[in-house]
C-alpha atoms as a PDB file:
ATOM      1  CA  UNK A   1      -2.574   3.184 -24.628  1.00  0.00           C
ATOM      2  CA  UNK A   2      -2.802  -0.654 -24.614  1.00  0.00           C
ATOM      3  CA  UNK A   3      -4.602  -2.888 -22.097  1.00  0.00           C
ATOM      4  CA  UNK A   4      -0.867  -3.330 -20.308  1.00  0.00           C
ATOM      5  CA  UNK A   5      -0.470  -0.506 -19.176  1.00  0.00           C
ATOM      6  CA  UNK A   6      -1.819   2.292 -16.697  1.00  0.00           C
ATOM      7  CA  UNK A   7      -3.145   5.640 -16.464  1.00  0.00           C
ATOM      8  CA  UNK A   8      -1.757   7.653 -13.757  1.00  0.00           C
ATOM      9  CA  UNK A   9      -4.956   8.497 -11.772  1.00  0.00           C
ATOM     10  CA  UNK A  10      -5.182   4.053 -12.103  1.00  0.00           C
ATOM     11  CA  UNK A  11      -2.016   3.976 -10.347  1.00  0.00           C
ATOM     12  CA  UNK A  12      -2.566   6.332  -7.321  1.00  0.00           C
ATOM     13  CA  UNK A  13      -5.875   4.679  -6.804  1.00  0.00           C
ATOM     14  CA  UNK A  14      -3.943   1.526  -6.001  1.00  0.00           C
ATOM     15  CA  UNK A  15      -4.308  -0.284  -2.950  1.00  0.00           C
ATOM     16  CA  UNK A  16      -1.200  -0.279  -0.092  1.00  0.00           C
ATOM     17  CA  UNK A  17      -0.019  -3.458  -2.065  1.00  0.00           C
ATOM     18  CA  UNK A  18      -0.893  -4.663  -5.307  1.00  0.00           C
ATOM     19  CA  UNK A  19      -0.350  -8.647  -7.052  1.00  0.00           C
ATOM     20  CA  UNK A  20       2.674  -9.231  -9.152  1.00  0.00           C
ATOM     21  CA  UNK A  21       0.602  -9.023 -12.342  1.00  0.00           C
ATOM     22  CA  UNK A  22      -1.286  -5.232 -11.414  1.00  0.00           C
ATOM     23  CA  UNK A  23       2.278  -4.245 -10.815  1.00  0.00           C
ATOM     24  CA  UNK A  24       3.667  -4.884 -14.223  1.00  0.00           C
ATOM     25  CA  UNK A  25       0.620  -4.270 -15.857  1.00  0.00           C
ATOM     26  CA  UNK A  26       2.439  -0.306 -14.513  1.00  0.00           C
ATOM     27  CA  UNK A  27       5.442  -0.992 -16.259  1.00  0.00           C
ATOM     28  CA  UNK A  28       3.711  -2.489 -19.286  1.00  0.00           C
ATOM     29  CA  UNK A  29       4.523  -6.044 -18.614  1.00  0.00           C
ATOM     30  CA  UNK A  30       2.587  -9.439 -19.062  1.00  0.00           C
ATOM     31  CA  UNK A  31       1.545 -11.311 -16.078  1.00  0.00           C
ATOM     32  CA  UNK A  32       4.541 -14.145 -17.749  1.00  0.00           C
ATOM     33  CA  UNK A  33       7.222 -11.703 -17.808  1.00  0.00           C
ATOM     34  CA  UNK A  34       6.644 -10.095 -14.797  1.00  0.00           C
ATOM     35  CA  UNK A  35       6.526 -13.215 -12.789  1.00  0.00           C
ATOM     36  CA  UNK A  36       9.980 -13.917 -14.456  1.00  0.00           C
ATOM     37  CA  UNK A  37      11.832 -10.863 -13.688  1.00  0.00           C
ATOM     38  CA  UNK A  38      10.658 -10.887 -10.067  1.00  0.00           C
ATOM     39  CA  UNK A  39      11.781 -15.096  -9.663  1.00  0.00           C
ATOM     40  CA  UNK A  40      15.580 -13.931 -11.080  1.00  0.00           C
ATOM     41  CA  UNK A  41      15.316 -10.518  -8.898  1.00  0.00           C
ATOM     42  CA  UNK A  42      15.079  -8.328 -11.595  1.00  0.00           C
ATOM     43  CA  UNK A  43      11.523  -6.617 -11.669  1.00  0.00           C
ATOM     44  CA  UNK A  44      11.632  -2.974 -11.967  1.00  0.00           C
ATOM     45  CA  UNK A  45      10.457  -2.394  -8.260  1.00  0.00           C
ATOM     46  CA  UNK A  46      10.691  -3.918  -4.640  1.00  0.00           C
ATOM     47  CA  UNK A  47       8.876  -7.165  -4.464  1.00  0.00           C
ATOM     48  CA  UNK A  48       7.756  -9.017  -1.304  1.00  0.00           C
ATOM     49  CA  UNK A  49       7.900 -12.845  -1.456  1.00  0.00           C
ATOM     50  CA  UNK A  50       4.563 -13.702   0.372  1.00  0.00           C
ATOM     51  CA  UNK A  51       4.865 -17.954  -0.071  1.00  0.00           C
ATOM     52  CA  UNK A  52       4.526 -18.926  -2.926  1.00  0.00           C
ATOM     53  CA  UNK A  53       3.018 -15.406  -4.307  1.00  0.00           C
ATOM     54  CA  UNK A  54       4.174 -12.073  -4.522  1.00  0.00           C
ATOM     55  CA  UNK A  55       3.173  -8.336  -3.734  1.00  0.00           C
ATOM     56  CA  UNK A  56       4.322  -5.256  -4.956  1.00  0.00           C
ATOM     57  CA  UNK A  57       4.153  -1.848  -2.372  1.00  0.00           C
ATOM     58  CA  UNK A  58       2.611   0.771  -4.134  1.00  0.00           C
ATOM     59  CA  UNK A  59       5.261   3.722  -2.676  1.00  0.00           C
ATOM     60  CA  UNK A  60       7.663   1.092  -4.575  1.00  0.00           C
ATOM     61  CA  UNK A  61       6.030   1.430  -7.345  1.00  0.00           C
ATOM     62  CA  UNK A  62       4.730   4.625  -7.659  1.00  0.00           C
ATOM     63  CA  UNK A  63       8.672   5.642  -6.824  1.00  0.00           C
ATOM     64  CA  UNK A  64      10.228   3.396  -9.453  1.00  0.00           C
ATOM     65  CA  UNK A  65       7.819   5.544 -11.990  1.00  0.00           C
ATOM     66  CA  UNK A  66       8.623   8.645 -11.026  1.00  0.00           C
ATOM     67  CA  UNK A  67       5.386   9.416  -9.629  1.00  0.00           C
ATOM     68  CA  UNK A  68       5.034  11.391  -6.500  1.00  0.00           C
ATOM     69  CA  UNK A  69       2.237   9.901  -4.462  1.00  0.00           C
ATOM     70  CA  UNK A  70      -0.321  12.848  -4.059  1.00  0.00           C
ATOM     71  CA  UNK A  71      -3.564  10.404  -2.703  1.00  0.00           C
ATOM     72  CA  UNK A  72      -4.761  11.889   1.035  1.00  0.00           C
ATOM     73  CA  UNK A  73      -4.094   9.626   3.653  1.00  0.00           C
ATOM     74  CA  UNK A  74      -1.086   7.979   1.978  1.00  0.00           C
ATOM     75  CA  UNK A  75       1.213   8.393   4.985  1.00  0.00           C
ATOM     76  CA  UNK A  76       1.833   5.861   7.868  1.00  0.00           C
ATOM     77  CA  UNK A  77      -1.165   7.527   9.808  1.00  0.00           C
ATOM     78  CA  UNK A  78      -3.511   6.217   7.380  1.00  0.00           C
ATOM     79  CA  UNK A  79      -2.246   2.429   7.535  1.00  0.00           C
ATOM     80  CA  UNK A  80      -2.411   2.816  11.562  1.00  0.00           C
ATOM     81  CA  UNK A  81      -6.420   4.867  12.350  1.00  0.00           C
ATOM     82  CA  UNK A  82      -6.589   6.098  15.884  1.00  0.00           C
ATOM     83  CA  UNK A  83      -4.656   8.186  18.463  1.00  0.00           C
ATOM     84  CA  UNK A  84      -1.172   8.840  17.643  1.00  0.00           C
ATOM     85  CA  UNK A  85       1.800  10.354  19.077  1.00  0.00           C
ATOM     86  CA  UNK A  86       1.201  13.332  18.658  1.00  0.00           C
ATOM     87  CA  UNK A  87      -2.793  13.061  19.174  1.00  0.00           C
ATOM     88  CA  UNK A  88      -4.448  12.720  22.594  1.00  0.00           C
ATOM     89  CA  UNK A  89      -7.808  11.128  23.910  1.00  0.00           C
ATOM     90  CA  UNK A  90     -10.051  12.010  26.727  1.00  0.00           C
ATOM     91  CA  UNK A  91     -11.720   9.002  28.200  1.00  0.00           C
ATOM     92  CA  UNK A  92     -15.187  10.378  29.689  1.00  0.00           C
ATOM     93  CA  UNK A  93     -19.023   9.131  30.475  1.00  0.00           C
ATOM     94  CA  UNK A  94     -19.696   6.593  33.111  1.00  0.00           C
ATOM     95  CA  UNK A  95     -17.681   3.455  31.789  1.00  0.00           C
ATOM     96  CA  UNK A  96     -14.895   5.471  32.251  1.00  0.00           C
ATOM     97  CA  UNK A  97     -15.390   6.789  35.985  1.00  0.00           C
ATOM     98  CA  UNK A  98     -13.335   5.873  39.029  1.00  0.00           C
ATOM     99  CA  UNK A  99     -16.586   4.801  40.330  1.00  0.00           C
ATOM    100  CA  UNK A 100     -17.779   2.600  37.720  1.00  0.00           C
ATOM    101  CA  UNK A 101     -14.203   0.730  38.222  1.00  0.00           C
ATOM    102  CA  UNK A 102     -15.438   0.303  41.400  1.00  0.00           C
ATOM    103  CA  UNK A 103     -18.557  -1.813  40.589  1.00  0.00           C
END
């Protein structure tokens, strides 16, 4: 396999977003080319214009290779940690008290 391109256990350790040039490096582009297809719209995957730079989302990626993204903690609970919907807390100890919201 040449330096270009990417295992699949490379890919699914990939970050939320990756640079342009990580990205094709998945498709088995150059860091040139790459850069080129995403200015004329034409990379192989959603890009995201971020000024002058550009990211790639790794479900955009991972999708546009036909790779179903198996990592734990891949889903939108993992981008947002804490309590959610269908979670709940229990505030308790003495910062928490009625009487300690007294003070």
């Amino acid at each position: 396999m040449s330096e270009l391109q990417m295992q699949k256990d490379e890919l699914l350790a990939l970050p939320v977003s990756v640079d342009l040039a990580t990205a094709g490096r998945a498709f088995g582009l150059g860091r040139t080319r790459s850069y080129e297809l995403a200015r004329a719209g034409q990379f192989p995957c959603r890009v995201i214009p971020v000024g002058r730079k550009f990211r790639v989302p790794r479900s955009a990626l991972l999708e546009a290779l036909g790779i179903e993204d198996t990592t734990a903690g891949s889903g939108p609970a993992a981008l947002c940690p804490g309590p959610h919907p269908q979670e709940s807390i229990t505030l308790s100890g003495p910062a928490f008290s009625a009487s300690s919201a007294l003070r």
